[in-house]
PDB file of N, CA and C in Angstrom:
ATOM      1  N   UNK A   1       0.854  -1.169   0.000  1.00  0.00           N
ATOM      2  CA  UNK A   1       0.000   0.000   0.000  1.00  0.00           C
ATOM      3  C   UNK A   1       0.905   1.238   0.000  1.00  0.00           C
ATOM      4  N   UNK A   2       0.627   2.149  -0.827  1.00  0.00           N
ATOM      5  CA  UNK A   2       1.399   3.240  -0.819  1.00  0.00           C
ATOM      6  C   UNK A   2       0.712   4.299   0.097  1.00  0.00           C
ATOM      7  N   UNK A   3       1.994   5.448   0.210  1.00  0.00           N
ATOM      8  CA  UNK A   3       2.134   6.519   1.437  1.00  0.00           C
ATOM      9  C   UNK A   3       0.579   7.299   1.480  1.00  0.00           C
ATOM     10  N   UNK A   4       0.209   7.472   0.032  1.00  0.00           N
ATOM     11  CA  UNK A   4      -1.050   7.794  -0.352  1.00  0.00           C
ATOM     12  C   UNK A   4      -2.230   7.489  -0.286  1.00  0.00           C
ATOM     13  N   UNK A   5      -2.303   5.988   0.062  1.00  0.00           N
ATOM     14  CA  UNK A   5      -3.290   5.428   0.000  1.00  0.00           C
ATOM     15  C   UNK A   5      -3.378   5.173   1.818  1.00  0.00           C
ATOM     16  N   UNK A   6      -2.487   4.927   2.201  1.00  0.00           N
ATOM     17  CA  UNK A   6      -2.257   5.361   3.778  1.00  0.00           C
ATOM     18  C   UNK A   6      -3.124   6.309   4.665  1.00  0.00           C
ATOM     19  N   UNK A   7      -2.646   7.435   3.715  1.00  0.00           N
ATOM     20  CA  UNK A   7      -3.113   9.136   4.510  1.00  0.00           C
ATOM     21  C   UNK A   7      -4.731   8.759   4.102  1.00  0.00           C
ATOM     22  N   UNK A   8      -4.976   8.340   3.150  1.00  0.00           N
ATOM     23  CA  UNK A   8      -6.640   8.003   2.877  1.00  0.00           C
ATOM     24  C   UNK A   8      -7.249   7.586   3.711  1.00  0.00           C
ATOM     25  N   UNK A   9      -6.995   6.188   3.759  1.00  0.00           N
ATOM     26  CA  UNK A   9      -7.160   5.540   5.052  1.00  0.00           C
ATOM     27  C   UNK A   9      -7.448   5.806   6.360  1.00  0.00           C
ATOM     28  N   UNK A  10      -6.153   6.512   6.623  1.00  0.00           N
ATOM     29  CA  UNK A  10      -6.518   7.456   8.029  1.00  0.00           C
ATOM     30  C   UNK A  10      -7.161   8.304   8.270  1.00  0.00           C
ATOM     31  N   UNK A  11      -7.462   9.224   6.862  1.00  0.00           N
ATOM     32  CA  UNK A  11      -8.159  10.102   6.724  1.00  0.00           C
ATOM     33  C   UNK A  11      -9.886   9.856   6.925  1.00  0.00           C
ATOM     34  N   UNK A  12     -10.264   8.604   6.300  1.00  0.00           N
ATOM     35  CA  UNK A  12     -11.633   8.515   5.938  1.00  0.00           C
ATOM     36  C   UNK A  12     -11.602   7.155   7.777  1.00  0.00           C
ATOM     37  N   UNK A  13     -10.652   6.903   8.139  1.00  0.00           N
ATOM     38  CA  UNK A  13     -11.079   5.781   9.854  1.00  0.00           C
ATOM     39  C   UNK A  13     -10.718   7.719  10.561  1.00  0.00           C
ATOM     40  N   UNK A  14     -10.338   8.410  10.670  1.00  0.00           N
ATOM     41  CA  UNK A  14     -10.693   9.927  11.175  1.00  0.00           C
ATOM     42  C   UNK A  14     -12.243  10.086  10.966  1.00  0.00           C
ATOM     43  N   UNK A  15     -12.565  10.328   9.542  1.00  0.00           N
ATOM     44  CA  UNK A  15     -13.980  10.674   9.462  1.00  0.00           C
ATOM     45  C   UNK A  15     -14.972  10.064   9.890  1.00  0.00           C
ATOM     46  N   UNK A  16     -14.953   8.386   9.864  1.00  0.00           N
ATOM     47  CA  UNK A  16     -15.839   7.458  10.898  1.00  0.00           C
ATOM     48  C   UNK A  16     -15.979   7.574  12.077  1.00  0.00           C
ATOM     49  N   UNK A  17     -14.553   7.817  12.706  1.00  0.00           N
ATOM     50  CA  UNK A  17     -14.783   7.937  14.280  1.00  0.00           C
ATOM     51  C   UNK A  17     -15.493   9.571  14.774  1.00  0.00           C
ATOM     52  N   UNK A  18     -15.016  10.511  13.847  1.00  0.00           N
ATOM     53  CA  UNK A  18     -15.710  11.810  14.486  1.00  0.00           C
ATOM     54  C   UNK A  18     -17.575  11.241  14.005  1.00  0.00           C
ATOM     55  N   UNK A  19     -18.133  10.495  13.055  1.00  0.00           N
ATOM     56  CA  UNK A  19     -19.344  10.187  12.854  1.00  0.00           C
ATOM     57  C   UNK A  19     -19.897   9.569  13.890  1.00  0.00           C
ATOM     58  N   UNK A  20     -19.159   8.712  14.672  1.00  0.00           N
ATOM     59  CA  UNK A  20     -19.749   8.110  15.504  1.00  0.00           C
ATOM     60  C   UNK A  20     -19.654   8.487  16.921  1.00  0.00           C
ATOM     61  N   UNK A  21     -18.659   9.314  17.398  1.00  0.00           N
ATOM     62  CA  UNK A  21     -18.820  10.168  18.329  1.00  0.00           C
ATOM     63  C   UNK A  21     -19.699  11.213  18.413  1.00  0.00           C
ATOM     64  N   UNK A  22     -19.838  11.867  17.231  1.00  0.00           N
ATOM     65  CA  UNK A  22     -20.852  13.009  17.132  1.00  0.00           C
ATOM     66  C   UNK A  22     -22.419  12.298  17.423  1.00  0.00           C
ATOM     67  N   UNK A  23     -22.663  11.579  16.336  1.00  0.00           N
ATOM     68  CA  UNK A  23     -23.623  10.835  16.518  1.00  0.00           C
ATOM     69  C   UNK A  23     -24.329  10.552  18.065  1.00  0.00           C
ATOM     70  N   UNK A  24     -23.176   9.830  18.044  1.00  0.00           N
ATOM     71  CA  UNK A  24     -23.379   9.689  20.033  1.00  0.00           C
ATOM     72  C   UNK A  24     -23.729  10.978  21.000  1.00  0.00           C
ATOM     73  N   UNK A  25     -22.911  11.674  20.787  1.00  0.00           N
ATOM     74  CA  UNK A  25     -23.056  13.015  21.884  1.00  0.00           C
ATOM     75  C   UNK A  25     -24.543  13.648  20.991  1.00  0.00           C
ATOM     76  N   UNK A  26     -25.008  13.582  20.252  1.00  0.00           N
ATOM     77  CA  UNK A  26     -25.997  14.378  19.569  1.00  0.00           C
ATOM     78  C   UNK A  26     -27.232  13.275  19.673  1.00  0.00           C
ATOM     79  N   UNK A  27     -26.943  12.389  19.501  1.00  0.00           N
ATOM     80  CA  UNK A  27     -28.488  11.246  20.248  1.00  0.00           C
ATOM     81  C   UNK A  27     -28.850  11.780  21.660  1.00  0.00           C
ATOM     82  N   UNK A  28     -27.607  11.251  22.573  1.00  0.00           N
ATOM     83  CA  UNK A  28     -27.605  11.525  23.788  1.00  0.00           C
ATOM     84  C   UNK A  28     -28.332  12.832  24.408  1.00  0.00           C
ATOM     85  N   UNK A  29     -27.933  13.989  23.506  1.00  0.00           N
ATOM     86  CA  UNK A  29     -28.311  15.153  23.623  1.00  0.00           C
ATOM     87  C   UNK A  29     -30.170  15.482  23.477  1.00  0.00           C
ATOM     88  N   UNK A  30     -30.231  14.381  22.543  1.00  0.00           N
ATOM     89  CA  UNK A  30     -32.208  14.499  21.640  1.00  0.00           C
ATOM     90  C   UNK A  30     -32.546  14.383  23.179  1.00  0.00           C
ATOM     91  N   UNK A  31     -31.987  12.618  23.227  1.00  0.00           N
ATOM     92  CA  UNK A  31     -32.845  12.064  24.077  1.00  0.00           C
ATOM     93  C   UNK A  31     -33.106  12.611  25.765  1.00  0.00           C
ATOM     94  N   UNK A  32     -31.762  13.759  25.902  1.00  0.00           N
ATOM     95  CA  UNK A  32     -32.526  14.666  27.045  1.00  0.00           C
ATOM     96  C   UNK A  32     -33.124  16.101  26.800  1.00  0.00           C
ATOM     97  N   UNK A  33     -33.056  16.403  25.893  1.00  0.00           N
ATOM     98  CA  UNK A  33     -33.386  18.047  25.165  1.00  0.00           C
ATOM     99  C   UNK A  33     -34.691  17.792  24.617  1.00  0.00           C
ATOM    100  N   UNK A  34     -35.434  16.810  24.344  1.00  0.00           N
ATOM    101  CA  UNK A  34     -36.660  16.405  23.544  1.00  0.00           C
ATOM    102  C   UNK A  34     -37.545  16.365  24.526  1.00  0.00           C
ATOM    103  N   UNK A  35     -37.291  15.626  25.693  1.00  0.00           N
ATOM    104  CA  UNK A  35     -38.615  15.536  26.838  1.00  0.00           C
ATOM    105  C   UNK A  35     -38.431  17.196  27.716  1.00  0.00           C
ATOM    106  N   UNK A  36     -37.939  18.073  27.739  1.00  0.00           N
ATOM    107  CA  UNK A  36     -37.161  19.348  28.453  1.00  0.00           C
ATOM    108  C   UNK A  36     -38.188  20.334  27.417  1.00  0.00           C
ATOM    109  N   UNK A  37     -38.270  20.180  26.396  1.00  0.00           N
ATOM    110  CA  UNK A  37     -38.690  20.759  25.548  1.00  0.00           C
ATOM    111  C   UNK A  37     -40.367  20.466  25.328  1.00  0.00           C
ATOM    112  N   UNK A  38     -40.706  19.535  25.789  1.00  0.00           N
ATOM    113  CA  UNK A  38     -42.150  18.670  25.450  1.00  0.00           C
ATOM    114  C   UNK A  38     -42.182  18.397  23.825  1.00  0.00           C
ATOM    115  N   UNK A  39     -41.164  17.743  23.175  1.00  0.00           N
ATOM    116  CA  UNK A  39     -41.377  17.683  21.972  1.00  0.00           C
ATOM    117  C   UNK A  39     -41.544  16.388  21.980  1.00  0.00           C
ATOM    118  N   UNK A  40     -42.776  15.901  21.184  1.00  0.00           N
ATOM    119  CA  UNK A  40     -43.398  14.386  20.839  1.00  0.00           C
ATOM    120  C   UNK A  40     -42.462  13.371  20.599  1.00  0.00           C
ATOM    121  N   UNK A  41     -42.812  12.161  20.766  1.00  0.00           N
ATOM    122  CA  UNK A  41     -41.926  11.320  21.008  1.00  0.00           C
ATOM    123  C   UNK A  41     -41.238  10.704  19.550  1.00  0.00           C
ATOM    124  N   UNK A  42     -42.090  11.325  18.621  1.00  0.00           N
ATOM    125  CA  UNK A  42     -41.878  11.214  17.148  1.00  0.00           C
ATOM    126  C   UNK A  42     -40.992  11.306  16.765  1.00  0.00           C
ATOM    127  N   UNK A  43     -40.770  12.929  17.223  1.00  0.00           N
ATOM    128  CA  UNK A  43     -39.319  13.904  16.936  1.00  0.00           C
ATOM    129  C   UNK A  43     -38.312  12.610  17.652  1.00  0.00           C
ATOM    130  N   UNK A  44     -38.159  12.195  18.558  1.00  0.00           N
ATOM    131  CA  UNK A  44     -37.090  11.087  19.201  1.00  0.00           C
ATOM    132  C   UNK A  44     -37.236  10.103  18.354  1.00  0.00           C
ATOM    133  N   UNK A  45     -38.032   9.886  18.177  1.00  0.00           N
ATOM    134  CA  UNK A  45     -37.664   8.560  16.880  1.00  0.00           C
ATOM    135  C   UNK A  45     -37.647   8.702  15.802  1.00  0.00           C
ATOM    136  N   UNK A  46     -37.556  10.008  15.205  1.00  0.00           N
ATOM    137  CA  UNK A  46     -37.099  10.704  13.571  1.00  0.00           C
ATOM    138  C   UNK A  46     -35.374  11.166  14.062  1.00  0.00           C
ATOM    139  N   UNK A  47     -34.904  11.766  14.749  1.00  0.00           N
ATOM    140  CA  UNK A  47     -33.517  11.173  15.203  1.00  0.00           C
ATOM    141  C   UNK A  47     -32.929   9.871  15.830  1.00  0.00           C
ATOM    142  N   UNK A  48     -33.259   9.405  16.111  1.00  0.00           N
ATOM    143  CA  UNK A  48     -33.170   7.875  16.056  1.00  0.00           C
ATOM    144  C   UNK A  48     -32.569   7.138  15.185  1.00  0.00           C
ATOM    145  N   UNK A  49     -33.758   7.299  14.192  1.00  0.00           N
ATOM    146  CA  UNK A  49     -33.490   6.894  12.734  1.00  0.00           C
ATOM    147  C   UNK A  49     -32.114   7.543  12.199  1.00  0.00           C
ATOM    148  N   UNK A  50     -32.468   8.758  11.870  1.00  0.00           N
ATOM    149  CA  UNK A  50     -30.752   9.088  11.735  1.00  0.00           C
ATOM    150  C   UNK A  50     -29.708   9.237  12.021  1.00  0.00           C
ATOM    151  N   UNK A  51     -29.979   8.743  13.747  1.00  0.00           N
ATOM    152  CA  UNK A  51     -28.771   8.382  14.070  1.00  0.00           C
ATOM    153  C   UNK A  51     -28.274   7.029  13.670  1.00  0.00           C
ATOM    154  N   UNK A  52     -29.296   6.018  13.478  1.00  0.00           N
ATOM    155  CA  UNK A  52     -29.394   4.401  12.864  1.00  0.00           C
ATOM    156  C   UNK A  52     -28.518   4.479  11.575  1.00  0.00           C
ATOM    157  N   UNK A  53     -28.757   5.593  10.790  1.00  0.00           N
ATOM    158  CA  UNK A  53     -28.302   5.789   9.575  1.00  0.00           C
ATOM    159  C   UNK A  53     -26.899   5.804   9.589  1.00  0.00           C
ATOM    160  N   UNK A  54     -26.781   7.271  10.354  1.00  0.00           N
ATOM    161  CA  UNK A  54     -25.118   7.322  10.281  1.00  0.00           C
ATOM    162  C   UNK A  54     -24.859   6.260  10.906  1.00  0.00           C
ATOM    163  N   UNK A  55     -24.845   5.424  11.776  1.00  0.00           N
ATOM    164  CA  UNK A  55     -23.924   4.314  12.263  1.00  0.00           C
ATOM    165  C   UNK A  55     -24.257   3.173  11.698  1.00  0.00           C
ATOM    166  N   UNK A  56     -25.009   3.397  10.223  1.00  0.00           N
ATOM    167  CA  UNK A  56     -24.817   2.002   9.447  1.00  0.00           C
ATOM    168  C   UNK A  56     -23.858   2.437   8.296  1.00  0.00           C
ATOM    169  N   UNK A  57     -23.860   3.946   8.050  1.00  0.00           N
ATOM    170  CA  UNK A  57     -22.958   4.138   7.208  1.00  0.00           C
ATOM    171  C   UNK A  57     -21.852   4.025   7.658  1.00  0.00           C
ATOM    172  N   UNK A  58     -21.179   4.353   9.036  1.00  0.00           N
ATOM    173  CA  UNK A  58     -19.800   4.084   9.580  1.00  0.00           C
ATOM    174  C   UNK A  58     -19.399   2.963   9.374  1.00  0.00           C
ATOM    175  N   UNK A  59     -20.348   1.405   9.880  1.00  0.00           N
ATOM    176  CA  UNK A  59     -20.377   0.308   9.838  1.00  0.00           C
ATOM    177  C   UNK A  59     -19.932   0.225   8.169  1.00  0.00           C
ATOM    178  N   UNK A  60     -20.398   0.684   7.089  1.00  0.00           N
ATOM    179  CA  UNK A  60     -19.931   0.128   6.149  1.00  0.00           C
ATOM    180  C   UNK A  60     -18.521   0.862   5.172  1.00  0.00           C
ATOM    181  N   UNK A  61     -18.421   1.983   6.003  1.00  0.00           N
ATOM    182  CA  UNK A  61     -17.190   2.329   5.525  1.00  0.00           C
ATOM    183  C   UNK A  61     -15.764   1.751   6.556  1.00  0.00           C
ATOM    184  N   UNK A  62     -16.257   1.171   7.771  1.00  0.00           N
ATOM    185  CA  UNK A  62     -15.495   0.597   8.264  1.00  0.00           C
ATOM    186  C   UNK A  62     -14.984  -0.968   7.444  1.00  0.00           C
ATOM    187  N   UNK A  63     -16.491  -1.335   7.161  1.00  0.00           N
ATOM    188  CA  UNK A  63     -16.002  -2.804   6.013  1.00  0.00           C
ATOM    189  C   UNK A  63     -14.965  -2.314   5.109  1.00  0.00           C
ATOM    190  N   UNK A  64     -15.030  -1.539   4.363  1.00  0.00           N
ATOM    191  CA  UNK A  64     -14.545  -0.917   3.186  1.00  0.00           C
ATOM    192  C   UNK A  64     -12.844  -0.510   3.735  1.00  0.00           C
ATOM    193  N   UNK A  65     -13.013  -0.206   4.779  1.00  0.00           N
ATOM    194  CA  UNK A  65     -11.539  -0.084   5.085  1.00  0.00           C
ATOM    195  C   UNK A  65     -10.808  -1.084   5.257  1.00  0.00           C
ATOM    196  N   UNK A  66     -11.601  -2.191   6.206  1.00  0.00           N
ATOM    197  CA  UNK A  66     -10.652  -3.523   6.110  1.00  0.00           C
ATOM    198  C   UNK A  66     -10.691  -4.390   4.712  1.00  0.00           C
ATOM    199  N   UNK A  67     -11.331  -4.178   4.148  1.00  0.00           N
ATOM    200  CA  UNK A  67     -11.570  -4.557   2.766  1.00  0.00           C
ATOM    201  C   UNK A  67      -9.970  -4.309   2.234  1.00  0.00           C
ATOM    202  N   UNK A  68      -9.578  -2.668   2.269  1.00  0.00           N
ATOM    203  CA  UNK A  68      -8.602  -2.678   1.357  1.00  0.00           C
ATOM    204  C   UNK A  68      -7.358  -2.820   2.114  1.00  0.00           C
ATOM    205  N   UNK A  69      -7.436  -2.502   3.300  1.00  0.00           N
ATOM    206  CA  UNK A  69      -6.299  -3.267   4.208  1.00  0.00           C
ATOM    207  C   UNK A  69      -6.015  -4.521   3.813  1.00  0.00           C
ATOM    208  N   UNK A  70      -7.029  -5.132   3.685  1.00  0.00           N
ATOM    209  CA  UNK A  70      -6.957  -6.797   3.562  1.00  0.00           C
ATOM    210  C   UNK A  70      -5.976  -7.246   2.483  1.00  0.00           C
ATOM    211  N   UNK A  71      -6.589  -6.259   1.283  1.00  0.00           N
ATOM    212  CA  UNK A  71      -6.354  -6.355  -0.283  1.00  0.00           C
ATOM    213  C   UNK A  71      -4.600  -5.904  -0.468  1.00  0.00           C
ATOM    214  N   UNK A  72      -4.021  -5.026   0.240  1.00  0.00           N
ATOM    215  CA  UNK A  72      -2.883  -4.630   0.628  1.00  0.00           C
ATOM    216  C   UNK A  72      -2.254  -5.431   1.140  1.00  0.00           C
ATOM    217  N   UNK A  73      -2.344  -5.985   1.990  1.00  0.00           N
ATOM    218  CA  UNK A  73      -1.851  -6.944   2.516  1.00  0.00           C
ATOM    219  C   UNK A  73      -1.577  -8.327   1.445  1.00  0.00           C
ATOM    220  N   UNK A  74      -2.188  -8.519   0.832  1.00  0.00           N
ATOM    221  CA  UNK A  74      -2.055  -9.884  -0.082  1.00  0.00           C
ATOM    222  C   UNK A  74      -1.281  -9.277  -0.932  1.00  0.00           C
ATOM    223  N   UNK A  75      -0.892  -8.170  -1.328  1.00  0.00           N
ATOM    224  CA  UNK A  75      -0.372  -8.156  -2.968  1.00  0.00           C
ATOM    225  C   UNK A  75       0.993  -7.989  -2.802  1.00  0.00           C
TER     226      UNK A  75
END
């Protein structure tokens, strides 16, 4: 694997982990700012969902990373 394809790498397992931290602190946040607010329980489960989202997209750019780790490794 070259130096380039490296910094990628790190670059885009950087961008997963700030997704899934954010994610986290910003669920966390609904789920006490939503009842504080009297906002329906809807609104909590329309973020929900997108929080479901982003951490299926992390999940699959995490595949994608060991994918080409993997692929690096063999050649």
């Amino acid at each position: 694997m070259t130096e380039e394809e490296n910094i990628a790498l790190a670059r885009k397992g950087r961008m997963v982990a700030l997704v899934i931290a954010g994610t986290m602190l910003l669920w966390i946040a609904v789920q006490w700012i939503a009842p504080q607010f009297g906002l329906p329980g809807r609104y909590a489960l329309l973020f929900d969902f997108a929080a479901l989202g982003a951490l299926i997209w992390a999940m699959v750019n995490i595949y994608q990373m060991r994918k080409a780790r993997a692929a690096s490794r063999n050649e």
